[in-house]
C-alpha atoms as a PDB file:
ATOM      1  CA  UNK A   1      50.598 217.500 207.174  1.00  0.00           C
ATOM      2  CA  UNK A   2      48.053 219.727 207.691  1.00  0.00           C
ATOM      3  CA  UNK A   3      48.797 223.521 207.047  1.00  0.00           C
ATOM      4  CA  UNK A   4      46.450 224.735 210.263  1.00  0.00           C
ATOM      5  CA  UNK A   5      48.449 222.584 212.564  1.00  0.00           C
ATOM      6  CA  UNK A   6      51.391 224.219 211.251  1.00  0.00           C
ATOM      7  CA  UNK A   7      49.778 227.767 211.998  1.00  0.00           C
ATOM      8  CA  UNK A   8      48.779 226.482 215.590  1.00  0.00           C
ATOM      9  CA  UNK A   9      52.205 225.204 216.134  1.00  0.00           C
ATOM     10  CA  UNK A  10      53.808 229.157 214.638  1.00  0.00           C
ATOM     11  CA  UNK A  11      51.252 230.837 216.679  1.00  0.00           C
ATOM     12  CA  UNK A  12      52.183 228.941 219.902  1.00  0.00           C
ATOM     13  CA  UNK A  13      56.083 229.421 219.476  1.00  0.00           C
ATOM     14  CA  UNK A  14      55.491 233.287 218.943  1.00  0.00           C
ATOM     15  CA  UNK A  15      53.730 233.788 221.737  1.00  0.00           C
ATOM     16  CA  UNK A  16      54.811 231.445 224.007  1.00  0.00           C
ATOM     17  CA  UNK A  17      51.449 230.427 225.487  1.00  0.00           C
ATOM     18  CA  UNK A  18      48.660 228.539 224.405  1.00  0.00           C
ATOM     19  CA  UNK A  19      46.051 231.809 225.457  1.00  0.00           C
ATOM     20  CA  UNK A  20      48.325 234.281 223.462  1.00  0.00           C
ATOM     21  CA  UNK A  21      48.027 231.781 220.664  1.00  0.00           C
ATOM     22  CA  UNK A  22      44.240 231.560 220.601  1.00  0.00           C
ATOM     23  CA  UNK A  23      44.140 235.152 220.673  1.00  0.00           C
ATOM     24  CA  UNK A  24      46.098 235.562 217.849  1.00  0.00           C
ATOM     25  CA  UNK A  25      43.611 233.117 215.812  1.00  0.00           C
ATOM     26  CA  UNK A  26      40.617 233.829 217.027  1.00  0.00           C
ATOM     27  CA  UNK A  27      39.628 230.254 218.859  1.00  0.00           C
ATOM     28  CA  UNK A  28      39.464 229.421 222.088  1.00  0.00           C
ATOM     29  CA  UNK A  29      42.520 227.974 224.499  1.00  0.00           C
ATOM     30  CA  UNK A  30      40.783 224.360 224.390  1.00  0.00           C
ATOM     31  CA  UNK A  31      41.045 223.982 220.195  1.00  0.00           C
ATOM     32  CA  UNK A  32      44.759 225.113 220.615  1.00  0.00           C
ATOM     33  CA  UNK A  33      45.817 222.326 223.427  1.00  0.00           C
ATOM     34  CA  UNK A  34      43.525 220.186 221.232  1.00  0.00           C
ATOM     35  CA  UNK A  35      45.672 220.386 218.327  1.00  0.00           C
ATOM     36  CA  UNK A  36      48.758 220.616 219.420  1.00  0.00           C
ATOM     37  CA  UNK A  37      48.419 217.408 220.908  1.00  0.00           C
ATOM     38  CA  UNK A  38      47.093 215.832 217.981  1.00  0.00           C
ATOM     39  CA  UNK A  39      49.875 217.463 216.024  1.00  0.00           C
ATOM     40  CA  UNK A  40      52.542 216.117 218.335  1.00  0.00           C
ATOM     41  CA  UNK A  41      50.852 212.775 218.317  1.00  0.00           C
ATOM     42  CA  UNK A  42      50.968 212.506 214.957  1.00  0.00           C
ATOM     43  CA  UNK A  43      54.770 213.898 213.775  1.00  0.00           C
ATOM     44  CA  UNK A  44      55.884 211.227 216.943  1.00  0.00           C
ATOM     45  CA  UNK A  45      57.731 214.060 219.260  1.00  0.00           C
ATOM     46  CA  UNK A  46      57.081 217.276 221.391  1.00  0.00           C
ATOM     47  CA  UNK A  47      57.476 220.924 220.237  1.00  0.00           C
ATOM     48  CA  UNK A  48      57.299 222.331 223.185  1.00  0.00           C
ATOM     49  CA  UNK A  49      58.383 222.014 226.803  1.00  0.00           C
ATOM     50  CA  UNK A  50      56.922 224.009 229.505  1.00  0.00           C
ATOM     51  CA  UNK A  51      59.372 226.377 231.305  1.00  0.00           C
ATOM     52  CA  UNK A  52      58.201 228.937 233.881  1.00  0.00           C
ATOM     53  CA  UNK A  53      54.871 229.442 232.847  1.00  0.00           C
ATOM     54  CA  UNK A  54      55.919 229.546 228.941  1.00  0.00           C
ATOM     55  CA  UNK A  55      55.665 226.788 225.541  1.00  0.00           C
ATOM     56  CA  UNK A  56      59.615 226.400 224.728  1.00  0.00           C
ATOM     57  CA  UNK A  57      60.583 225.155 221.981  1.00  0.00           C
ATOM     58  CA  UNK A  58      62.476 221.732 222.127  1.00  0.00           C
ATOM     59  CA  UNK A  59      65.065 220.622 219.815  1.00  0.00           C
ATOM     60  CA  UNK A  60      62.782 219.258 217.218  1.00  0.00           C
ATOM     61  CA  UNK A  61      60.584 222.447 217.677  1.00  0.00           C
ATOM     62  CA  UNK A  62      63.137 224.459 216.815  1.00  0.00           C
ATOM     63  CA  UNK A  63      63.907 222.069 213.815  1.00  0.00           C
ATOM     64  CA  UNK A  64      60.765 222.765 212.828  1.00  0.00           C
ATOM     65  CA  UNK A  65      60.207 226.120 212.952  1.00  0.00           C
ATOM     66  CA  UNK A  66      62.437 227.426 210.120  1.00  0.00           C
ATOM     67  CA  UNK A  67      60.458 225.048 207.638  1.00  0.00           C
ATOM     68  CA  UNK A  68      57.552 226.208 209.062  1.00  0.00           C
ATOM     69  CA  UNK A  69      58.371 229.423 208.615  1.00  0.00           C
ATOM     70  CA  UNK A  70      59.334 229.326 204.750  1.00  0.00           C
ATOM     71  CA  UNK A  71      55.786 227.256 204.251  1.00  0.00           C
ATOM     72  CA  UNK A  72      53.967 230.187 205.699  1.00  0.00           C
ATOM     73  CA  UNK A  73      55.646 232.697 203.385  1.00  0.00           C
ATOM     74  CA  UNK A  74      54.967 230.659 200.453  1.00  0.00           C
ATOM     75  CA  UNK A  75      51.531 230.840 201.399  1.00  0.00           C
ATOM     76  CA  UNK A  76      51.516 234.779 202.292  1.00  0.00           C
ATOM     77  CA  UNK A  77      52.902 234.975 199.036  1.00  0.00           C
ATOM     78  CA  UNK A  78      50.226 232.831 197.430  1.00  0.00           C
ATOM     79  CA  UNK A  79      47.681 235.056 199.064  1.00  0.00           C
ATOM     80  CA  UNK A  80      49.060 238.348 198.684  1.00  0.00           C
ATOM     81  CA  UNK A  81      49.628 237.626 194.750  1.00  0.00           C
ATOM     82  CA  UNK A  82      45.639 236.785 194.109  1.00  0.00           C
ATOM     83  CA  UNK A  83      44.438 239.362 196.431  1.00  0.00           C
ATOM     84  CA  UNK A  84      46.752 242.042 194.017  1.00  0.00           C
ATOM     85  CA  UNK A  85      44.413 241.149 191.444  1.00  0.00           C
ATOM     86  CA  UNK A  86      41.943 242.398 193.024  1.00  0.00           C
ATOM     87  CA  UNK A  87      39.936 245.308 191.620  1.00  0.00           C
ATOM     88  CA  UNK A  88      36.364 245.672 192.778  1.00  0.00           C
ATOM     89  CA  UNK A  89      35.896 248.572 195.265  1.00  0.00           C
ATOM     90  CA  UNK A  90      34.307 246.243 198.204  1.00  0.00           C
ATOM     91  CA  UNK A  91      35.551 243.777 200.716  1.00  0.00           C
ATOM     92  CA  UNK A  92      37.539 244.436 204.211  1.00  0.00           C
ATOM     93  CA  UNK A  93      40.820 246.457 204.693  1.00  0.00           C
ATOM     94  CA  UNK A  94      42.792 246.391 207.876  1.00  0.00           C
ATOM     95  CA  UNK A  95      44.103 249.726 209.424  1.00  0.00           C
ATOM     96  CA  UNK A  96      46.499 249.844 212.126  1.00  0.00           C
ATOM     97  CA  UNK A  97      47.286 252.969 214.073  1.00  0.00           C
ATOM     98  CA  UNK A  98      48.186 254.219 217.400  1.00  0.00           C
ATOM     99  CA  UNK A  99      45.810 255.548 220.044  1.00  0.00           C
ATOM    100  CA  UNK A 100      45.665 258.965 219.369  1.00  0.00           C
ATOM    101  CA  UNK A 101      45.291 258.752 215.319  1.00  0.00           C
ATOM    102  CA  UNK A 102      42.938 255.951 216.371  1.00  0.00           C
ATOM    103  CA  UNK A 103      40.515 257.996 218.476  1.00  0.00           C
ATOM    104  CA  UNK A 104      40.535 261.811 217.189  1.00  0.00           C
ATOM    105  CA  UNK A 105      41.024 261.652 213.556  1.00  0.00           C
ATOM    106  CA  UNK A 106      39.986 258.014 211.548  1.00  0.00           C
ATOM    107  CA  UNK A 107      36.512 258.091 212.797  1.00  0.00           C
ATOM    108  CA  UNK A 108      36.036 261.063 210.822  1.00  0.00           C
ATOM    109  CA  UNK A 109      37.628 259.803 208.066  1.00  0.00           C
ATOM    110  CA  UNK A 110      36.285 256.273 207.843  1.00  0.00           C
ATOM    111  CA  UNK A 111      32.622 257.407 207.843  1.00  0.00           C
ATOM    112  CA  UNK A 112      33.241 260.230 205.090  1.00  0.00           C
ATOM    113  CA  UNK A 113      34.791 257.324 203.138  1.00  0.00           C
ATOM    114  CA  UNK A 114      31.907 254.845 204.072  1.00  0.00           C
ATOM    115  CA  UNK A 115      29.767 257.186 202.724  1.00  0.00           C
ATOM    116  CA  UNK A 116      31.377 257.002 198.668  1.00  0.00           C
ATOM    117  CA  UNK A 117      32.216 253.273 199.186  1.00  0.00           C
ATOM    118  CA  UNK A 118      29.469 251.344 201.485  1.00  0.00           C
ATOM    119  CA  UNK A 119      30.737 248.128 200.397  1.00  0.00           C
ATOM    120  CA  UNK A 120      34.364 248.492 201.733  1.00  0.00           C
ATOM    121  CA  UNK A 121      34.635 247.436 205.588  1.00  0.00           C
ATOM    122  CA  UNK A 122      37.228 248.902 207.393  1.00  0.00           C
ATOM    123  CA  UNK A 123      38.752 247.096 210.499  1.00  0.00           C
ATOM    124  CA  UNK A 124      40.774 248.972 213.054  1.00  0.00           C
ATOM    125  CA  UNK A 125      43.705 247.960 214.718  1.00  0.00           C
ATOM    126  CA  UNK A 126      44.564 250.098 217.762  1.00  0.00           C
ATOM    127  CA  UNK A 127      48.313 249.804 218.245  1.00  0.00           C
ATOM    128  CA  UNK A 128      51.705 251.160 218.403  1.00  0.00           C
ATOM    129  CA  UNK A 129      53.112 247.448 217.410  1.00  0.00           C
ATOM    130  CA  UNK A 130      54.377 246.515 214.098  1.00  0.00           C
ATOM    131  CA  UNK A 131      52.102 244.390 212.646  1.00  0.00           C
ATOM    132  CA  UNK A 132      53.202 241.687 210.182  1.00  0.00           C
ATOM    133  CA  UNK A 133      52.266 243.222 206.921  1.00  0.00           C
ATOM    134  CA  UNK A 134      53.108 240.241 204.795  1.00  0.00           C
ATOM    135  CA  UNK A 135      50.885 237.638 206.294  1.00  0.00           C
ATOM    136  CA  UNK A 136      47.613 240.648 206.202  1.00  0.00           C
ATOM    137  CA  UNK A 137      47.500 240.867 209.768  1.00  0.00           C
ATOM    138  CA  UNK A 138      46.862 245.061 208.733  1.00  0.00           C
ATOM    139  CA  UNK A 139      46.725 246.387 205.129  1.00  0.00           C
ATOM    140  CA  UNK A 140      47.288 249.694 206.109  1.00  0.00           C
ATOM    141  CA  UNK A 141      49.639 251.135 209.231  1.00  0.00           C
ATOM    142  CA  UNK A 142      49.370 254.991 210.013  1.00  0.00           C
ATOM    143  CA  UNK A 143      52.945 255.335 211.984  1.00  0.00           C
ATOM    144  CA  UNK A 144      54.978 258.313 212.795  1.00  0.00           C
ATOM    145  CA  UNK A 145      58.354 257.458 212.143  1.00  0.00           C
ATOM    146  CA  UNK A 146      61.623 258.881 210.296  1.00  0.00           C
ATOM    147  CA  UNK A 147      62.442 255.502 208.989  1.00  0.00           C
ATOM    148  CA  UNK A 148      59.750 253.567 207.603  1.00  0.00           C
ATOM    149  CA  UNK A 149      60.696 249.756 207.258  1.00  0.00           C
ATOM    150  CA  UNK A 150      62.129 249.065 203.395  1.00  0.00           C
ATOM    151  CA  UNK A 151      60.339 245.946 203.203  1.00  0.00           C
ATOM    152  CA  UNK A 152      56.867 248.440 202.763  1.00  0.00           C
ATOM    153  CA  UNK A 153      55.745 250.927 200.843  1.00  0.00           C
ATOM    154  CA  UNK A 154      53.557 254.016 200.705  1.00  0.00           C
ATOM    155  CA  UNK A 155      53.863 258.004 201.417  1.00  0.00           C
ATOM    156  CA  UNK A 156      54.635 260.591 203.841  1.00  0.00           C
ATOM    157  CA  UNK A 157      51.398 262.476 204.267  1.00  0.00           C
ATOM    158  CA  UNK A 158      52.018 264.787 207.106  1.00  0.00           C
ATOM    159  CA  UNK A 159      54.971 266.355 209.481  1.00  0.00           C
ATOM    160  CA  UNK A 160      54.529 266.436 213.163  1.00  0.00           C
ATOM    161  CA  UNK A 161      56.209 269.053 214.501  1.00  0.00           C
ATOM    162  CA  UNK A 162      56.693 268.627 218.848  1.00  0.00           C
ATOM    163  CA  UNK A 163      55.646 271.586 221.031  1.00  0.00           C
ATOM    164  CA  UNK A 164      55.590 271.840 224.968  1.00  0.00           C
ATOM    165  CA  UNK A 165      51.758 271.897 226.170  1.00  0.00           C
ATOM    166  CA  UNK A 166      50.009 273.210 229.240  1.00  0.00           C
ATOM    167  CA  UNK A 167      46.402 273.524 230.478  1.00  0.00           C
ATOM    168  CA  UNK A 168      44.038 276.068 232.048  1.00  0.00           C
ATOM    169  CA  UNK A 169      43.865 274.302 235.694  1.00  0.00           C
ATOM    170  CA  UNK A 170      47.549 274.091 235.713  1.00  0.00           C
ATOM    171  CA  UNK A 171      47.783 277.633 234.614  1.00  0.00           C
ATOM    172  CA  UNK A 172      45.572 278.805 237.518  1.00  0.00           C
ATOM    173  CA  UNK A 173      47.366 277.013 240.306  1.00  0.00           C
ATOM    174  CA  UNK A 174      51.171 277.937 238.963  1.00  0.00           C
ATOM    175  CA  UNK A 175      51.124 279.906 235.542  1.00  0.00           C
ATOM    176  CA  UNK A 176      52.615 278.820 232.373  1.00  0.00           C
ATOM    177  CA  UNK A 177      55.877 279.165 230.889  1.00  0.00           C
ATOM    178  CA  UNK A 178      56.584 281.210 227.302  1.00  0.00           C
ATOM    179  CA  UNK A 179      59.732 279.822 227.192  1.00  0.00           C
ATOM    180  CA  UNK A 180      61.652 276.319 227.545  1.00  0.00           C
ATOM    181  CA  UNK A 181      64.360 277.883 230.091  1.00  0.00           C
ATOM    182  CA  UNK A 182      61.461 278.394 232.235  1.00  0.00           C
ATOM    183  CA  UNK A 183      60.626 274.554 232.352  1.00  0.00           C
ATOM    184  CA  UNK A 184      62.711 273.940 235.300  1.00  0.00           C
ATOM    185  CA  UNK A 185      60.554 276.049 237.424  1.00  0.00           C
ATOM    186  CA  UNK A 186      57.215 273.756 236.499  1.00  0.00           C
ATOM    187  CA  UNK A 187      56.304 270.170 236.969  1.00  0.00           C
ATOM    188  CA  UNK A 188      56.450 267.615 234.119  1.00  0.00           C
ATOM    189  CA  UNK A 189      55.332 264.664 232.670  1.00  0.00           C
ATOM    190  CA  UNK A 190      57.678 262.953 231.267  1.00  0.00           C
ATOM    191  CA  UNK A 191      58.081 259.225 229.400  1.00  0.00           C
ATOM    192  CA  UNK A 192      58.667 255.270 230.747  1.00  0.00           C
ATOM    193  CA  UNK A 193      58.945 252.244 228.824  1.00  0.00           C
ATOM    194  CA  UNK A 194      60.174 252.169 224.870  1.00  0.00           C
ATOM    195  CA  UNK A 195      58.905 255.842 224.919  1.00  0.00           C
ATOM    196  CA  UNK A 196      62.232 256.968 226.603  1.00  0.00           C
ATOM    197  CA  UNK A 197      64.316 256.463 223.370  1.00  0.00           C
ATOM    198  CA  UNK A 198      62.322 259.437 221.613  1.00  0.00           C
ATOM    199  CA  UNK A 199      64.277 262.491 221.478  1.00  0.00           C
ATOM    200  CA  UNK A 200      61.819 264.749 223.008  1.00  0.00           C
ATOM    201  CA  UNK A 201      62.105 262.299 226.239  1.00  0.00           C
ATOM    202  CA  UNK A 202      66.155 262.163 226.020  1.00  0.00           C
ATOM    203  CA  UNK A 203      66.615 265.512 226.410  1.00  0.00           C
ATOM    204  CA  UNK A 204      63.706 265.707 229.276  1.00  0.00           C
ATOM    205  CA  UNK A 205      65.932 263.238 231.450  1.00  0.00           C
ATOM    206  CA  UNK A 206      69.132 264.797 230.573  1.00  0.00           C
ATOM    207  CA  UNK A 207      68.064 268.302 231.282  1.00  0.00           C
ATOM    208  CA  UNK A 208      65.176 268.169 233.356  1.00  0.00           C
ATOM    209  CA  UNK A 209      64.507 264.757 235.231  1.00  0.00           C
ATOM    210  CA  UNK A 210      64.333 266.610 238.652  1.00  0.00           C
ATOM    211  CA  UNK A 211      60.852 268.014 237.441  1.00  0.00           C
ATOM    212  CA  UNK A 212      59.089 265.187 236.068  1.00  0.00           C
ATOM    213  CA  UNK A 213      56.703 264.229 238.500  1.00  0.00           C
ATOM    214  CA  UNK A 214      54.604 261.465 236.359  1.00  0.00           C
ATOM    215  CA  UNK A 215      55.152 259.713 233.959  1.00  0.00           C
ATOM    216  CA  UNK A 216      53.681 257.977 231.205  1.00  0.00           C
ATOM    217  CA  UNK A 217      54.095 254.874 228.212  1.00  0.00           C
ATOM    218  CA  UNK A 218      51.708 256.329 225.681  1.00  0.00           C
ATOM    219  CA  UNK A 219      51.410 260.233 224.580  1.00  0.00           C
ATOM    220  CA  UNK A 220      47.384 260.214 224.777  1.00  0.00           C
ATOM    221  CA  UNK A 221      47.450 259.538 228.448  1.00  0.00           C
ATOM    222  CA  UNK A 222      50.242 261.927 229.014  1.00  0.00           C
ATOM    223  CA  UNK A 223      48.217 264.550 227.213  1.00  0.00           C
ATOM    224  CA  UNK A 224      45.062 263.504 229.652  1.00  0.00           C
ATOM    225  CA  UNK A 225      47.598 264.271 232.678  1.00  0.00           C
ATOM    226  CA  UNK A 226      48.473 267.843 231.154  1.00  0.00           C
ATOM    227  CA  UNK A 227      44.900 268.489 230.935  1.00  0.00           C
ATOM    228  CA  UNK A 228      43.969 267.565 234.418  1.00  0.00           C
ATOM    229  CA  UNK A 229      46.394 269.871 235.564  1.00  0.00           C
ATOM    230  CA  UNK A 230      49.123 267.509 236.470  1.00  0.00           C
ATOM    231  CA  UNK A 231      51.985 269.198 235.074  1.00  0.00           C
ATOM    232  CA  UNK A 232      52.816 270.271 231.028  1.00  0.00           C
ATOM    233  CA  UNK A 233      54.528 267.508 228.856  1.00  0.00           C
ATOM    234  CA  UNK A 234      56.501 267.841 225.208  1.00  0.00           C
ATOM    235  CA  UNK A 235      54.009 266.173 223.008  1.00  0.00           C
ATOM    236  CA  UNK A 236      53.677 266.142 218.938  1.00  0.00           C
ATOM    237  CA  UNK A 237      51.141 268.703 217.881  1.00  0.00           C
ATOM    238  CA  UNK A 238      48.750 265.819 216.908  1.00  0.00           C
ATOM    239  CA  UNK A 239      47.773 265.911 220.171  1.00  0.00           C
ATOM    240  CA  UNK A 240      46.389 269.533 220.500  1.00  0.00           C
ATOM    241  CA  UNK A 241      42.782 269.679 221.032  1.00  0.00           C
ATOM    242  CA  UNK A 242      40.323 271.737 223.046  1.00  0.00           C
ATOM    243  CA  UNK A 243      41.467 271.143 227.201  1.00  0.00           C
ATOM    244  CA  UNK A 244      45.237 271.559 226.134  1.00  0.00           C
ATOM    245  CA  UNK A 245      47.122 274.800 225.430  1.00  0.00           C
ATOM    246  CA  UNK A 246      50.495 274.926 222.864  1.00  0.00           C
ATOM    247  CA  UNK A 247      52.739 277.214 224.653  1.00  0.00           C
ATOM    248  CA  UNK A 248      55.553 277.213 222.370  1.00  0.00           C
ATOM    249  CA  UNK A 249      57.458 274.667 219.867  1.00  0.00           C
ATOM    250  CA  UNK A 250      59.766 272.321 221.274  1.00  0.00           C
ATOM    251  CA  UNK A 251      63.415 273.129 218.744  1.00  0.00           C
ATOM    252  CA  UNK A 252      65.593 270.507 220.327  1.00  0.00           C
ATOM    253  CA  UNK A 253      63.448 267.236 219.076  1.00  0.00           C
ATOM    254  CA  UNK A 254      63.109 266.465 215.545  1.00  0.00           C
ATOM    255  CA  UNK A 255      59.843 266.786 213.914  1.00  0.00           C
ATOM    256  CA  UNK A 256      57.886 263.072 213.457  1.00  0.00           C
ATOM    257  CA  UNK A 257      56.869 262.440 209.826  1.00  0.00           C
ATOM    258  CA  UNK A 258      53.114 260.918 209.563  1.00  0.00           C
ATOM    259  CA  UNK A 259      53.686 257.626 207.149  1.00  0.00           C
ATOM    260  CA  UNK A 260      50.505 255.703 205.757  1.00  0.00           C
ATOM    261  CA  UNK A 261      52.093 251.955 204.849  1.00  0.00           C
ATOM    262  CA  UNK A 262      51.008 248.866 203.162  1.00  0.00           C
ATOM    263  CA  UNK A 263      52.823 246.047 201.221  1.00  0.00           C
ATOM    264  CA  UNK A 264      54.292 246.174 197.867  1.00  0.00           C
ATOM    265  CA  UNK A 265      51.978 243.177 196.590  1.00  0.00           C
ATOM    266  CA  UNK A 266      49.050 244.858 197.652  1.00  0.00           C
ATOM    267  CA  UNK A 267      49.515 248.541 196.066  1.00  0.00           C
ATOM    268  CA  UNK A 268      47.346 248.134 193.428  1.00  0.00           C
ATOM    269  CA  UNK A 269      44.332 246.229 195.049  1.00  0.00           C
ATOM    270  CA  UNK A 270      41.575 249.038 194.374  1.00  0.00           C
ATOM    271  CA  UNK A 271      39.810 248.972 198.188  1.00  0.00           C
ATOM    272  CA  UNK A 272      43.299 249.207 199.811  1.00  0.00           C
ATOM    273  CA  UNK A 273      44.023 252.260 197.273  1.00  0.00           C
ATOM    274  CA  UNK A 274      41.164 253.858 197.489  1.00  0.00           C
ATOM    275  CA  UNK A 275      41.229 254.138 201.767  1.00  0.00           C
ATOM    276  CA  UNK A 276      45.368 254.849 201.101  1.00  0.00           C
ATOM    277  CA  UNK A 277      44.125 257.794 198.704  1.00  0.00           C
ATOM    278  CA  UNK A 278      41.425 258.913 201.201  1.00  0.00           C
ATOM    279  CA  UNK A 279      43.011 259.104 204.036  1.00  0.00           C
ATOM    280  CA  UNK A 280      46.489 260.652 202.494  1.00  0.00           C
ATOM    281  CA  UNK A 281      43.983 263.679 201.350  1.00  0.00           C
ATOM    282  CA  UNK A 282      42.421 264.091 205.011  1.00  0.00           C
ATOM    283  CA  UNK A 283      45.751 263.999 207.267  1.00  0.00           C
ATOM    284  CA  UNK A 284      47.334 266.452 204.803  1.00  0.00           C
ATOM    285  CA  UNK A 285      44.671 269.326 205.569  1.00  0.00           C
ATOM    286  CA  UNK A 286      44.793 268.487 209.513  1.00  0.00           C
ATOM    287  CA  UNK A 287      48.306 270.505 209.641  1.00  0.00           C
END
């Protein structure tokens, strides 16, 4: 059996489509439908049925996919043990991070690094997902979180503390608040989507939904709709930059801890600690 079939066949019943497949391993939709077939064809049965626009998995899919699944670990495992023995400074190491981290602050960082270490690529990942770690789909995630998952490792380089932000074309048309009582008298931008179980967002739509007037999935573009005037939003104080004005810290959400990430197996692979090293020293003199 052939172990790129196998990864055709995972891809497939992750995604549950043939394009989100391809995307996923970098070929195009015709080489995936090409395989599959010639996978089914050979093993005697279908994986899949198509329900609604989606590849289900049928019985034997499903039978499948746990083996599968503990072949493709063995493998991570395989990989992730000779890539820890690893210890020239060159080669490629994956960062993931979301948008705003993304834009404003690695940039900076990268090419200062690029500059000691030309021979180390770096490959960004821009994303609020969780990437799977142990198959070195990212070597590195930059997440704000109070609970980093147990299965990684790594540091907390920074604490985000949340304040309530305004700008200077909302402050001509309507003022701006020095206080959070005031709030109700303003509009707001407040969250949708998975961004609604943040504190900071709970106690908007407890205390406050009447005002919010917008709203938004992603913090950067909620910060773009405080600076166009649109109304002021509770945002971390990552987010401050020149078009935005901090009017005053936001006590009732808990502060967001800054965590850089990686696996356990790769910890000591020189490239991946020399970018962890880098960019721990950088995000603790942004605040």
């Amino acid at each position: 059996m052939d172990w790129n079939s196998l990864k055709v066949f995972l891809a497939i019943a992750r995604r549950g489509s043939l394009s989100g497949a391809a995307n996923d391993l970098v070929v195009n939709h015709s080489t995936i439908f090409r395989r599959l077939n010639t996978f089914e064809k050979n093993i005697g049965g279908n994986l899949f049925e198509r329900i609604n626009n989606r590849y289900e998995l049928t019985a034997l899919g499903h039978e499948l996919l746990d083996l599968a699944q503990n072949i493709e670990n063995s493998f991570d495992g395989i990989e992730r043990h000779i890539v820890g023995k690893d210890f020239e400074p060159k080669g490629v190491v994956k960062i993931t991070a979301p948008n705003n981290i993304a834009y404003r602050f690695l940039p900076r960082y990268i090419t200062d690094f690029n500059i000691e270490y030309p021979e180390i690529q770096i490959e960004l990942l821009v994303s609020n997902l969780e990437f799977n770690m142990s198959n070195r789909q990212a070597d590195i995630a930059v997440r704000a979180t109070s609970a980093p998952p147990e299965h990684l490792i790594g540091r907390q380089v920074s604490t985000l503390n949340w304040s309530v932000f305004g700008s200077k074309k909302y402050e001509k048309r309507f003022g701006l608040p020095t206080r959070i009582d005031q709030l109700k008298k303003h509009s707001l931008i407040g969250a949708t989507g998975t961004m609604n179980r943040l504190p900071a967002f709970i106690w908007l739509d407890k205390h406050l939904s009447i005002q919010i007037i917008t709203r938004c999935d992603d913090l950067t573009a909620m910060s773009y709709f405080v600076e166009s005037g649109q109304g002021l939003a509770i945002l971390p104080d990552d987010q401050c930059r020149p078009g935005l004005k901090r009017l005053f810290g936001f006590k009732e959400s808990q502060a967001s801890h800054l965590w850089l990430l990686t696996h356990p197996d790769l910890r000591n692979v020189e490239r991946i600690k020399l970018v962890m090293q880098h960019l721990a020293k950088a995000f603790s003199k942004e605040w």
